[in-house]
Protein backbone atom coordinates (compact mmCIF):
# COMPACT_ATOMS: atom_id res chain seq x y z
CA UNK A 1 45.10 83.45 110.97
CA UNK A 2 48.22 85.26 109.97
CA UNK A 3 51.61 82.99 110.98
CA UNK A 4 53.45 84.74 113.66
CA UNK A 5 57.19 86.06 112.54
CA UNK A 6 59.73 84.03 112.06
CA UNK A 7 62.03 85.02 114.85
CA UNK A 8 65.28 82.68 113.46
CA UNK A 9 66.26 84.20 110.14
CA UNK A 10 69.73 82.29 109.42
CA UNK A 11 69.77 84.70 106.08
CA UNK A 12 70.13 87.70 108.60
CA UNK A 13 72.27 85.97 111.45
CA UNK A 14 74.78 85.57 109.02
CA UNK A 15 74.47 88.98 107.61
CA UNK A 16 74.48 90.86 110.35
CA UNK A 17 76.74 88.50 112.63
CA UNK A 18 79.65 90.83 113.81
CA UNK A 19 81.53 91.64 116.77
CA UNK A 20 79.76 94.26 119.32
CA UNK A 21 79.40 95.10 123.00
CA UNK A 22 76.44 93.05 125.03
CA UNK A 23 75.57 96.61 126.72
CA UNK A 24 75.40 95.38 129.98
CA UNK A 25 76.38 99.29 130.24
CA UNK A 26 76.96 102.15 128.35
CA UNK A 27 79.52 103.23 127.93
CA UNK A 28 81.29 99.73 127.81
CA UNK A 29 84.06 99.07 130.41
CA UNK A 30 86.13 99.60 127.29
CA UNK A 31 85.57 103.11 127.72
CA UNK A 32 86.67 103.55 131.30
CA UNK A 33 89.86 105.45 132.26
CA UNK A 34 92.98 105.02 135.08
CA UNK A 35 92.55 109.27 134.89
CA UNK A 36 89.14 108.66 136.52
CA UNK A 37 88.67 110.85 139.37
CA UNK A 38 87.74 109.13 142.78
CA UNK A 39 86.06 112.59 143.72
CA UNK A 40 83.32 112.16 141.51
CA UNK A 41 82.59 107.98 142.88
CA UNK A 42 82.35 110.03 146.48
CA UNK A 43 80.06 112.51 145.28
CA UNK A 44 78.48 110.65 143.21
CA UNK A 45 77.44 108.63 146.48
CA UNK A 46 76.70 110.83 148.87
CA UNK A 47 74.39 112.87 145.99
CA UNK A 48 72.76 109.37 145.71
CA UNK A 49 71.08 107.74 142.09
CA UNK A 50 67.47 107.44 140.67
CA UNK A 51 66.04 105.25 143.03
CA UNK A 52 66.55 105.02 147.35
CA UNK A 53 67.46 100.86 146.40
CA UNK A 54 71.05 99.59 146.60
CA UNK A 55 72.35 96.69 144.71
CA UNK A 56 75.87 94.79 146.24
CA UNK A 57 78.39 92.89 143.71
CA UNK A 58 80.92 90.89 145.18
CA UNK A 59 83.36 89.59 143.21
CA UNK A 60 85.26 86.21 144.65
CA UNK A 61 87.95 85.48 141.71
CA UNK A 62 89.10 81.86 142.74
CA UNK A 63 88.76 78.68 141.27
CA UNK A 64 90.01 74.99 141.80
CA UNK A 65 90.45 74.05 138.58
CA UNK A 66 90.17 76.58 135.47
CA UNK A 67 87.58 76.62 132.27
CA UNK A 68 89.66 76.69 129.14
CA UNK A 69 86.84 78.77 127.95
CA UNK A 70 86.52 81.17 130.24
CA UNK A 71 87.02 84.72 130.33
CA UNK A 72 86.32 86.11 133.52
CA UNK A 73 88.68 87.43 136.07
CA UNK A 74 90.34 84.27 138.27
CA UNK A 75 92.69 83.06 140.17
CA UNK A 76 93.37 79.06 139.88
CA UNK A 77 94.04 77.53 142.85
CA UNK A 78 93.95 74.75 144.88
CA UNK A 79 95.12 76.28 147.91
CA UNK A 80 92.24 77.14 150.22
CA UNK A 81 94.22 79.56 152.36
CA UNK A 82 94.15 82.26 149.85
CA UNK A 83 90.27 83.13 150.54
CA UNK A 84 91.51 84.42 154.19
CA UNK A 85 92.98 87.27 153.08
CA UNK A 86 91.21 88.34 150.67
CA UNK A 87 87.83 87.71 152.49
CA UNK A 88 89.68 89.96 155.15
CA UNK A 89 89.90 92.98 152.67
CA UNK A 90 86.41 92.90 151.69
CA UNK A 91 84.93 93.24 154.91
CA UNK A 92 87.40 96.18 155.23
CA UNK A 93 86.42 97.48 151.71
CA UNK A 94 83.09 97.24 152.96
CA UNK A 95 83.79 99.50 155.70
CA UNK A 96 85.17 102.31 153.39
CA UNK A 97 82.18 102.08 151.06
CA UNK A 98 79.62 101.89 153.42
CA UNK A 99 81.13 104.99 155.21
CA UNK A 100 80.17 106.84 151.65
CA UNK A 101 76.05 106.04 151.63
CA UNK A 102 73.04 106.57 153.46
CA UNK A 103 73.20 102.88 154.76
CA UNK A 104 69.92 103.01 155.67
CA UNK A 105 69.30 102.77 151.91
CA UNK A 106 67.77 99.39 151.44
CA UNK A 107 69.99 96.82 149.46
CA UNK A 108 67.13 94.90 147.35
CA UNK A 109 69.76 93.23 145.40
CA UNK A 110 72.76 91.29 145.96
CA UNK A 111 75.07 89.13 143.85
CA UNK A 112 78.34 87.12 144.35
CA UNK A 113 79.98 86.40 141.18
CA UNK A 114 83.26 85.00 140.44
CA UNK A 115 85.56 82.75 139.77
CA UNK A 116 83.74 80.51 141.98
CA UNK A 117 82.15 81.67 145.25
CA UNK A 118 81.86 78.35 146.70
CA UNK A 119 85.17 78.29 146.75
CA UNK A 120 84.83 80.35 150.29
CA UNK A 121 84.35 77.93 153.48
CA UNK A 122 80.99 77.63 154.51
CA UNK A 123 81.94 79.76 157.71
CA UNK A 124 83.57 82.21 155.22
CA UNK A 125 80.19 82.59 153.41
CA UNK A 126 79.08 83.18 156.68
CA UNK A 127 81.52 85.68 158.11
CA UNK A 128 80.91 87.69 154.66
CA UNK A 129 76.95 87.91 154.79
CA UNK A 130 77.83 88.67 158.41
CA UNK A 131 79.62 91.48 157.67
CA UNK A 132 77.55 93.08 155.10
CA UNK A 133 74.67 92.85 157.14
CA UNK A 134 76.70 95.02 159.57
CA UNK A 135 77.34 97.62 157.30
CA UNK A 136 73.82 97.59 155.12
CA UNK A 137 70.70 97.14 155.56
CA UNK A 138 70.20 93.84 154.02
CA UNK A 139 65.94 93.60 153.41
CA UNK A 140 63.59 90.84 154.06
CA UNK A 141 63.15 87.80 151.87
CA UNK A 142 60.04 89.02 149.78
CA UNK A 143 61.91 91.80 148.76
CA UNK A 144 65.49 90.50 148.28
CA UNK A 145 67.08 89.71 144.95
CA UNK A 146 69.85 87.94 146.54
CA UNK A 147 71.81 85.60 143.86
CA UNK A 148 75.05 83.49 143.90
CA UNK A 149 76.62 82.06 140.93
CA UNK A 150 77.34 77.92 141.76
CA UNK A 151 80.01 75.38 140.51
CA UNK A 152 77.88 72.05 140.95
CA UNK A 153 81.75 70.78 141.28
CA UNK A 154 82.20 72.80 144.15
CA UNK A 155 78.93 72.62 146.46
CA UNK A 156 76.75 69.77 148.19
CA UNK A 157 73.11 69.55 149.07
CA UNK A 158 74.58 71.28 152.39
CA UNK A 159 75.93 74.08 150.56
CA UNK A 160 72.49 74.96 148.80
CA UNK A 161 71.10 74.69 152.45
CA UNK A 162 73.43 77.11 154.17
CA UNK A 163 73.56 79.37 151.10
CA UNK A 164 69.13 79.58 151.44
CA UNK A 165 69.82 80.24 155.17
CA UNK A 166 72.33 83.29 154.15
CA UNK A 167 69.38 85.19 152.76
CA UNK A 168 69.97 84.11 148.97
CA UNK A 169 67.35 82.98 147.10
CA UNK A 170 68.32 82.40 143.61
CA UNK A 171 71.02 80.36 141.90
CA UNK A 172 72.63 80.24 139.10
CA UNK A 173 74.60 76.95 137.55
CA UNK A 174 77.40 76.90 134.91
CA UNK A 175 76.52 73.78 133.32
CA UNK A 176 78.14 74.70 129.44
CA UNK A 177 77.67 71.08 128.02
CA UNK A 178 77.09 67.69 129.67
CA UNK A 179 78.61 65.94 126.66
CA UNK A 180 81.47 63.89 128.00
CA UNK A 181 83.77 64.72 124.88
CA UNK A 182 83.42 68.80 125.38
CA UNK A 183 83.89 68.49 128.90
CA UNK A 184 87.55 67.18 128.29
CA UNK A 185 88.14 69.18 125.68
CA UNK A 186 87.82 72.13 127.98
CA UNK A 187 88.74 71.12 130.77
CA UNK A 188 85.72 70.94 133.08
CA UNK A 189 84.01 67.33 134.30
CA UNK A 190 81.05 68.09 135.51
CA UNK A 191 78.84 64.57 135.24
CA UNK A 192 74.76 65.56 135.02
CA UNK A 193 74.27 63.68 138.87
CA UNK A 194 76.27 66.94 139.97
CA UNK A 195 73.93 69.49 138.48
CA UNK A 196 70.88 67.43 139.09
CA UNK A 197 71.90 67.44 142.93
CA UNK A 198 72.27 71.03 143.53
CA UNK A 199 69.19 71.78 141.61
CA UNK A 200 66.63 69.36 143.39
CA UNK A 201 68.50 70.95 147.09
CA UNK A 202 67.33 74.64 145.63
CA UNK A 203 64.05 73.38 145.36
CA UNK A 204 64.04 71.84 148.42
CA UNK A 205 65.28 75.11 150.07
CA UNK A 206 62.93 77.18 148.35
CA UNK A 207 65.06 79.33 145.92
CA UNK A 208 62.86 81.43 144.09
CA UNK A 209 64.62 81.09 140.64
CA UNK A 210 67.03 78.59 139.33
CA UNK A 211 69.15 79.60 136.08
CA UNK A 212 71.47 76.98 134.41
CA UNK A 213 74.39 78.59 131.97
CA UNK A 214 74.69 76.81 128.66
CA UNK A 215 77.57 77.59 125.86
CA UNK A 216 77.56 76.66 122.21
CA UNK A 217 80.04 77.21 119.86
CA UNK A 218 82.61 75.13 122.19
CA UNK A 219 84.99 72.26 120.53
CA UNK A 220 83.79 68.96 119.22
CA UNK A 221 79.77 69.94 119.76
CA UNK A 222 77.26 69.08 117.09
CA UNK A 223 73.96 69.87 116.37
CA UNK A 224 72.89 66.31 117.51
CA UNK A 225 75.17 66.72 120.80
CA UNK A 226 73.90 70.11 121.88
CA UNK A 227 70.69 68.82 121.51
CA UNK A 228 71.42 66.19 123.85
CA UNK A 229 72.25 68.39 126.51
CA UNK A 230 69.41 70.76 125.41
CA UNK A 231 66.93 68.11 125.98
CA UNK A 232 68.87 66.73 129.40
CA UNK A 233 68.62 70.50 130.72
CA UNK A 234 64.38 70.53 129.61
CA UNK A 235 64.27 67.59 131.89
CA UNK A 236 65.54 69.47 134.94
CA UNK A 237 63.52 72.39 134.11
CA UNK A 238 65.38 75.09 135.78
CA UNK A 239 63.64 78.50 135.92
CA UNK A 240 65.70 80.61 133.86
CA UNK A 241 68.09 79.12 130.73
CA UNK A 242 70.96 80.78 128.99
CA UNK A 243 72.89 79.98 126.33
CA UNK A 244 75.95 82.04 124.91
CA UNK A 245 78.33 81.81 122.43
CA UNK A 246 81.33 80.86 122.52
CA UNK A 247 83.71 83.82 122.30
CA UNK A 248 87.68 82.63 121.36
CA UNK A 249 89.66 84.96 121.81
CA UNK A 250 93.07 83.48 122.85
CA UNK A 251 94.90 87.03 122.19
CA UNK A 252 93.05 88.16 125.20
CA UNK A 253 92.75 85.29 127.06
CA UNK A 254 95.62 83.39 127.49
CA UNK A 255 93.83 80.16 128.97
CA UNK A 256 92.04 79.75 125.20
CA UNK A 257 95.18 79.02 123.90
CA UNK A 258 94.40 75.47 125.29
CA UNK A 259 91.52 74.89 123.44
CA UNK A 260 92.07 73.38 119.90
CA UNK A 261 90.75 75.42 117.30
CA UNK A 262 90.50 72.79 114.52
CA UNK A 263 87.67 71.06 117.25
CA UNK A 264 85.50 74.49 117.38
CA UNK A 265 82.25 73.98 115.11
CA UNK A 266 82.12 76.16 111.51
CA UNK A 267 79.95 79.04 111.72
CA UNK A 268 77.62 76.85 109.70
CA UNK A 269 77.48 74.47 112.50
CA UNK A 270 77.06 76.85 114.78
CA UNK A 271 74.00 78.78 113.51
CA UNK A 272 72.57 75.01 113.05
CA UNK A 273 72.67 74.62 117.21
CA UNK A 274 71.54 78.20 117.74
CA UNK A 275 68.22 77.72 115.57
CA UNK A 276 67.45 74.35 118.02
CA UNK A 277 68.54 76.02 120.75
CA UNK A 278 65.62 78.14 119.80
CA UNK A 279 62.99 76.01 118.22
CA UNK A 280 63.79 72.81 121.34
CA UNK A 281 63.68 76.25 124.12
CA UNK A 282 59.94 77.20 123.02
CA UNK A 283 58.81 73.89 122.16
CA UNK A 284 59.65 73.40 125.90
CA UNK A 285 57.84 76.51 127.01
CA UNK A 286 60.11 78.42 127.95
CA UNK A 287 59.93 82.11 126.99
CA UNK A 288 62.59 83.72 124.60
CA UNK A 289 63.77 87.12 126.70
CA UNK A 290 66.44 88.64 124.30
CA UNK A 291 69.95 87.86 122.90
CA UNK A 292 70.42 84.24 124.86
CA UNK A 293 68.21 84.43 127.65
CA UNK A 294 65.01 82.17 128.01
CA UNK A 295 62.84 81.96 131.17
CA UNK A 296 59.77 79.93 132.29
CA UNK A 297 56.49 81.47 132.17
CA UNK A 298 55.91 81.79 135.92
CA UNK A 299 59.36 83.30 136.04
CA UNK A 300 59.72 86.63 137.43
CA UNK A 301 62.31 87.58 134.62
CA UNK A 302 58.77 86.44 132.09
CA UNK A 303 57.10 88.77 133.85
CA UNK A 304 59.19 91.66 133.52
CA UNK A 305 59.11 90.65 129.98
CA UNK A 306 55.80 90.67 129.34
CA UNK A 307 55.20 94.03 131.58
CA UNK A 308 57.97 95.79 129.50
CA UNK A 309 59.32 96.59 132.36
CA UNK A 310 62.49 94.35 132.22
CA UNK A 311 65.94 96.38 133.51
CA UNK A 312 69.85 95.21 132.47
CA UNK A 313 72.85 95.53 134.65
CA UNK A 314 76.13 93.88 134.67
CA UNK A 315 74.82 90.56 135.62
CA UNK A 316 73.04 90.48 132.29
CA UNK A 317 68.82 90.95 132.30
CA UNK A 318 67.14 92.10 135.20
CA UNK A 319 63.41 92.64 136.91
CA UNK A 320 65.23 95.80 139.43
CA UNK A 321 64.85 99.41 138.47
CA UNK A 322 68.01 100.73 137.67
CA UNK A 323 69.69 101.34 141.63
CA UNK A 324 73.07 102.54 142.54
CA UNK A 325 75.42 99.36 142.41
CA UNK A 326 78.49 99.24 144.78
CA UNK A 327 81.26 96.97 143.79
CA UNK A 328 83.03 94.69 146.37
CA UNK A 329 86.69 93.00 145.46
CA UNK A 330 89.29 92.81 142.54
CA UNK A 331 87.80 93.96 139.41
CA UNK A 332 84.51 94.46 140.77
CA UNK A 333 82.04 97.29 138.49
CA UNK A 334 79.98 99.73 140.04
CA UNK A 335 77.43 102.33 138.94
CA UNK A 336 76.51 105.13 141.31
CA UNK A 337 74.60 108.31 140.07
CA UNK A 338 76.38 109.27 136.66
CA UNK A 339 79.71 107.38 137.05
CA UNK A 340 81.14 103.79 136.37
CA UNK A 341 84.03 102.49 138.68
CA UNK A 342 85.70 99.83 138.22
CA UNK A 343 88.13 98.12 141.20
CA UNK A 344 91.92 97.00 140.47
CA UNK A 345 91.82 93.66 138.41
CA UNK A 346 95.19 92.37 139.70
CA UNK A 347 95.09 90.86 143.13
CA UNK A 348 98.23 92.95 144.25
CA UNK A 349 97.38 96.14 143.11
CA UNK A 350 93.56 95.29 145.06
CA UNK A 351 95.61 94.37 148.09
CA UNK A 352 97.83 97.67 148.59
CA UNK A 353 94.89 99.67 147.91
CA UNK A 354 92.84 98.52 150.43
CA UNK A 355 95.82 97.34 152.65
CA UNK A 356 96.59 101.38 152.57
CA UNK A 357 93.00 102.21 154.14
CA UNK A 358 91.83 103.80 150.46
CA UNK A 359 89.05 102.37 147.71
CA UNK A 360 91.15 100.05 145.52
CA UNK A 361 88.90 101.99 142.58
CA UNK A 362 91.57 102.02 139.49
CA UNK A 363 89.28 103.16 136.59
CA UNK A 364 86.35 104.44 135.62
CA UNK A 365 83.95 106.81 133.44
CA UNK A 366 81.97 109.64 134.54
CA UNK A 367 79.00 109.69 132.31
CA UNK A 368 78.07 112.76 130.29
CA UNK A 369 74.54 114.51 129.14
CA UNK A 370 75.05 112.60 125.34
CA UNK A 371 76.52 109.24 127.31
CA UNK A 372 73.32 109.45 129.71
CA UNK A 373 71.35 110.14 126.88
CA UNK A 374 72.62 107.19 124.63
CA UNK A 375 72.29 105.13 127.19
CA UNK A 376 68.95 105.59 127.87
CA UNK A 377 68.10 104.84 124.16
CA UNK A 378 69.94 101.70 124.10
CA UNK A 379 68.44 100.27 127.42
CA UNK A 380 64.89 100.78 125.81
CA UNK A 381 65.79 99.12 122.81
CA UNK A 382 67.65 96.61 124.87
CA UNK A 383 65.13 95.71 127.14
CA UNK A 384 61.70 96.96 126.04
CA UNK A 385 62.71 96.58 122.68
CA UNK A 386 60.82 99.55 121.64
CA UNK A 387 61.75 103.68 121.34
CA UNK A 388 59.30 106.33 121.30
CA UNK A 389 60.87 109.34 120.06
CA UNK A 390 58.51 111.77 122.02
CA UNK A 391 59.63 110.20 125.11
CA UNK A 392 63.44 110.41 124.72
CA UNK A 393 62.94 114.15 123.71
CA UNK A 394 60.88 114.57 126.64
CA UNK A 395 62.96 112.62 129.17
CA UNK A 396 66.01 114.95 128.02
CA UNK A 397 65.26 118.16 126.12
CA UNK A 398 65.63 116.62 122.70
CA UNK A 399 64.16 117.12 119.45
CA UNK A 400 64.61 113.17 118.25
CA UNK A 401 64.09 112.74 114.94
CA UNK A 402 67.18 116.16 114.70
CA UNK A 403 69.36 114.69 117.06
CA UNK A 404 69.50 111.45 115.63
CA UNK A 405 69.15 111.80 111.94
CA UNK A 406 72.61 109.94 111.28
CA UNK A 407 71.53 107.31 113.42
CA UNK A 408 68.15 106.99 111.66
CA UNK A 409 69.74 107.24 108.11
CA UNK A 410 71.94 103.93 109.45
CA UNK A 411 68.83 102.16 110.52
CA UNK A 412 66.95 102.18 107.42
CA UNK A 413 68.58 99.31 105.87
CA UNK A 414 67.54 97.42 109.03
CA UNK A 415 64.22 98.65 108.53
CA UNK A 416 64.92 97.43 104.88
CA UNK A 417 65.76 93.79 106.09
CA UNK A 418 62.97 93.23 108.59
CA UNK A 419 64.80 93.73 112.14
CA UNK A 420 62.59 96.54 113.12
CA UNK A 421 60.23 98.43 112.11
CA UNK A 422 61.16 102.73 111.87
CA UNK A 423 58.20 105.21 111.46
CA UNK A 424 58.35 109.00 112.16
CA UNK A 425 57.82 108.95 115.62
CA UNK A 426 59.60 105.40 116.77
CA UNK A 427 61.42 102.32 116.73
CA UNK A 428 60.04 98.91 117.14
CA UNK A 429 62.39 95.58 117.27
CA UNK A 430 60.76 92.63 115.29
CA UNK A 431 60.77 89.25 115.72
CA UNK A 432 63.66 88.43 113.08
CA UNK A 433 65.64 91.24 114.86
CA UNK A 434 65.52 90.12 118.84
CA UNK A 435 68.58 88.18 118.31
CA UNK A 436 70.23 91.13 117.06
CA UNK A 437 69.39 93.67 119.36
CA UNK A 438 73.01 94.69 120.12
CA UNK A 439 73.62 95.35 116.11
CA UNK A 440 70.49 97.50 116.53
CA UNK A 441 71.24 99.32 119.81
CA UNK A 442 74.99 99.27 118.67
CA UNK A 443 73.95 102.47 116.33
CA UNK A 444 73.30 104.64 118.55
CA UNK A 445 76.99 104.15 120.41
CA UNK A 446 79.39 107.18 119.26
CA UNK A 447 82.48 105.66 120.76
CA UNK A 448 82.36 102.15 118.69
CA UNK A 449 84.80 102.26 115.68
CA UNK A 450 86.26 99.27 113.94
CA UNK A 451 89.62 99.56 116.38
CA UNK A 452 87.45 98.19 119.37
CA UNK A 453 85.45 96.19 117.76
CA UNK A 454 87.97 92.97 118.21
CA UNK A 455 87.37 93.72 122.14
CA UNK A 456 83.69 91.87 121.71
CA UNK A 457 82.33 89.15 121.40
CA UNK A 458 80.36 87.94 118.16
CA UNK A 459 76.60 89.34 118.26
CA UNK A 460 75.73 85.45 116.78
C-alpha cells in the first residue's frame, strides 16, 4: 500500500511562510473605500443575492477585561451601563435594514461576535433576539445556524441555558492556552473548571456543535506546554477545534505593545507546536478542514468537507451556501448581491449615524466582473480545494487557461514543490499544500502588492 502524503512539510512551511490575507472575502476589507456609495448597499438589497437565505452578524464590541493578544474591535469596560445604549441602536439599526429586504426571506444563519457578547444582561440577550425576531423571519431549529461566540469568564451553566432557549444552537469558546504562565502573560485567567463548565451545560442543552479557539505562537509556550493544553482540550472533545497563530502586530494594535516580545517562541519553536498540533489533532480523530480548522467526524463542518461542498464567510469556514449577510453594530461586515459594507468602527461615529435615523455604513467595495470572478476562483481553491478550468470559463464567459496564463506561469513552481498538482485543464491542492492554501489562492488576487502585505497575518 502506497503511504498517504505527508501533509506537514516543515521544508515548505518555512519556505513559503509569508504574510497574506485569510480570504474570508475577496476583495479583503483592505480594499474597501469611505467613497463607497450607500446607493449600491440599497440596491444591492432590494435586487436580492444568489440564494432566497439571509445570514445576521451582530457585532457586540465590549469586554471586561482585554486580551493582550487580541485584535478585534473592543471596547474594555467594566461598566455594564454602556450595553444600554448601544443595544438601543441596534434594534433601531435593525429597523432601517430590515426596511431594505424581503423580510420574509428566511434568516438560516445567525452569529453574535464580539468583544464579548455575554457581556449583554441576560434580559438584554433577550430584548435583542426579541427584536430581530420582529423584524426577520428567524427559522426553526433544524434549519437554524444560530452561533454565539462565549467567554467561559463571562457565562454560567445558566447562561448556556438561556442562550439554547434564544434559538442558538452552537457555541464557540476562546480558550487560547490553559497554561497558567501564558495566561498571565497575556492577560487572560481562564482556569480549565471554567471551560469545562460551559461545555458540559451545551451538551446538556443540546447545542448542535461546540468549537473551542486555540492560539499558538503566544509568549512563554513550548512544544511540551501546548501539548498540554492540546491533550487537556482532546479530553473535552469539543466538536469543532481551531488553532491560529499568533499574529503581533503591535503597530496596529496598540494593546500588543503589552506583550513581551523576548517571551514569544522562535519561528523554530513555533513550527515545532504546529506539526503536534497536527499529528496530536488526527491521532485524536479529529478531521483536518483547512488552514487551522479541525472538526470531529460526525461534525457537520466534516461533512461539508467530505461532500466538497464546504462555503467561507467572515466567521471563517462554513456548511451555508453563500447568502446575503446583513451586518448589525460598530464595525460590523456585510455582503449583499455584489457589494461589501462595512459599518463605522468607532463607537461615536456608529452612534451619530444611527442616532441621525441613517445606516451607520462608512465603507465599502462594490465588486466588479474580474473581482466576482477572482473570487470565485479563490473560494474553490479555498474550500473545495480544487479548480476546474472548464467550469470557471463556463460559470463566467472565460477562456481559462488565456485569462490566467500569468497566474499559471506563478503556480508552476508550486506545482514544482508539491503543493498542488497543475494539468491543462485544472488545479488540485495536495496534501503538503492544505496548510498553505492562502499562498496558493493568494495568486490569483490582483490587488496584493508587497505595500499591503504587512496588513496580514503570517500564512504559518
Amino acid at each position: 500500500m502506497t503511504p498517504a502524503a505527508p501533509l506537514f512539510r516543515p521544508d515548505l512551511l518555512t519556505r513559503y511562510d509569508a504574510h497574506g490575507p485569510r480570504y474570508t472575502s475577496y476583495p479583503t476589507a483592505v480594499q474597501f473605500t469611505d467613497s463607497f456609495d450607500t446607493a449600491h448597499y440599497r440596491a444591492a438589497a432590494r435586487n436580492g443575492g444568489a440564494t432566497a437565505d439571509l445570514s445576521l452578524y451582530f457585532h457586540i464590541p465590549f469586554c471586561d477585561t482585554v486580551c493582550f493578544y487580541c485584535g478585534c474591535n473592543k471596547v474594555a469596560t467594566k461598566n455594564r451601563a454602556h450595553a444600554r445604549p448601544y443595544l438601543d441602536r441596534m434594534k433601531r439599526e435593525l429597523a432601517m435594514q430590515a426596511a431594505l429586504f424581503d423580510t420574509a426571506r428566511p434568516v438560516t444563519q445567525l452569529h453574535w461576535g464580539g468583544g464579548t457578547p455575554t457581556f449583554l444582561s441576560h434580559a438584554e440577550m433577550a430584548e435583542l433576539m426579541s427584536a430581530t425576531a420582529r423584524h426577520f423571519n428567524l427559522v426553526p431549529d433544524e434549519r437554524a445556524e444560530y452561533s454565539i461566540e462565549v467567554d467561559p469568564r463571562e457565562a454560567s451553566a445558566q447562561t448556556i441555558t438561556l442562550l439554547r432557549e434564544l434559538g442558538f444552537n452552537r457555541l464557540s469558546l476562546g480558550v487560547q492556552d490553559f497554561d497558567e504562565r501564558v495566561q498571565r502573560a497575556v492577560n487572560r485567567i481562564q482556569p480549565r473548571a471554567m471551560t469545562e463548565t460551559v461545555l458540559d451545560a451545551a451538551r446538556k442543552q443540546g447545542f448542535k456543535s461546540v468549537s473551542v479557539d486555540l492560539i499558538y505562537g503566544l509568549p512563554h509556550q513550548s512544544v511540551e506546554s501546548f501539548a498540554r493544553t492540546l491533550d487537556a482540550i482532546i479530553d473535552l472533545a469539543p466538536d469543532r477545534v481551531s488553532v491560529f497563530g499568533y499574529a503581533h502586530m503591535p503597530t496596529l494594535f496598540k494593546m500588543q505593545r503589552q506583550i513581551d516580545e523576548s517571551a514569544l517562541p522562535s519561528p523554530a519553536v513555533r513550527l515545532a507546536i504546529l506539526e503536534r498540533v497536527i499529528a496530536r489533532m488526527r491521532e485524536a480523530g479529529y478531521v483536518y478542514i483547512g488552514m487551522d480548522h479541525f472538526a470531529l467526524p460526525g461534525d457537520e463542518l466534516a461533512r461539508a468537507f467530505e461532500a466538497g461542498t464546504l462555503q467561507r464567510n467572515f466567521q471563517g469556514y462554513s456548511t451555508h451556501a453563500d447568502c446575503d449577510l446583513i451586518g448589525i453594530g460598530a464595525s460590523s461586515i456585510g455582503k449583499v448581491g455584489d457589494v461589501y459594507a462595512q459599518n463605522a468602527r468607532e463607537l461615536a461615529d456608529y452612534a451619530a449615524a444611527i442616532d441621525a435615523g441613517e445606516l451607520a455604513i462608512a465603507r465599502g467595495v462594490r465588486l466588479s466582473a474580474d473581482d466576482a470572478l477572482r473570487r470565485d476562483i479563490i473560494m474553490r481553491l479555498m474550500c473545495g480545494g480544487e479548480l476546474r478550468f472548464d467550469d470557471v470559463g463556463e460559470a463566467h464567459g472565460i477562456e481559462f487557461s488565456a485569462a490566467f496564463s500569468g497566474e499559471l506561469a506563478r503556480l508552476a513552481p508550486m506545482a514544482d514543490d508539491g503543493l498542488i498538482d497543475l494539468s491543462r485543464d485544472a488545479i488540485r491542492v495536495l496534501p503538503a499544500g492544505r496548510m498553505l492554501v492562502r499562498n496558493v489562492a493568494s495568486v490569483f488576487d490582483r490587488y496584493l502588492g508587497q505595500a499591503s502585505l504587512r496588513r496580514f497575518s503570517r500564512t504559518i
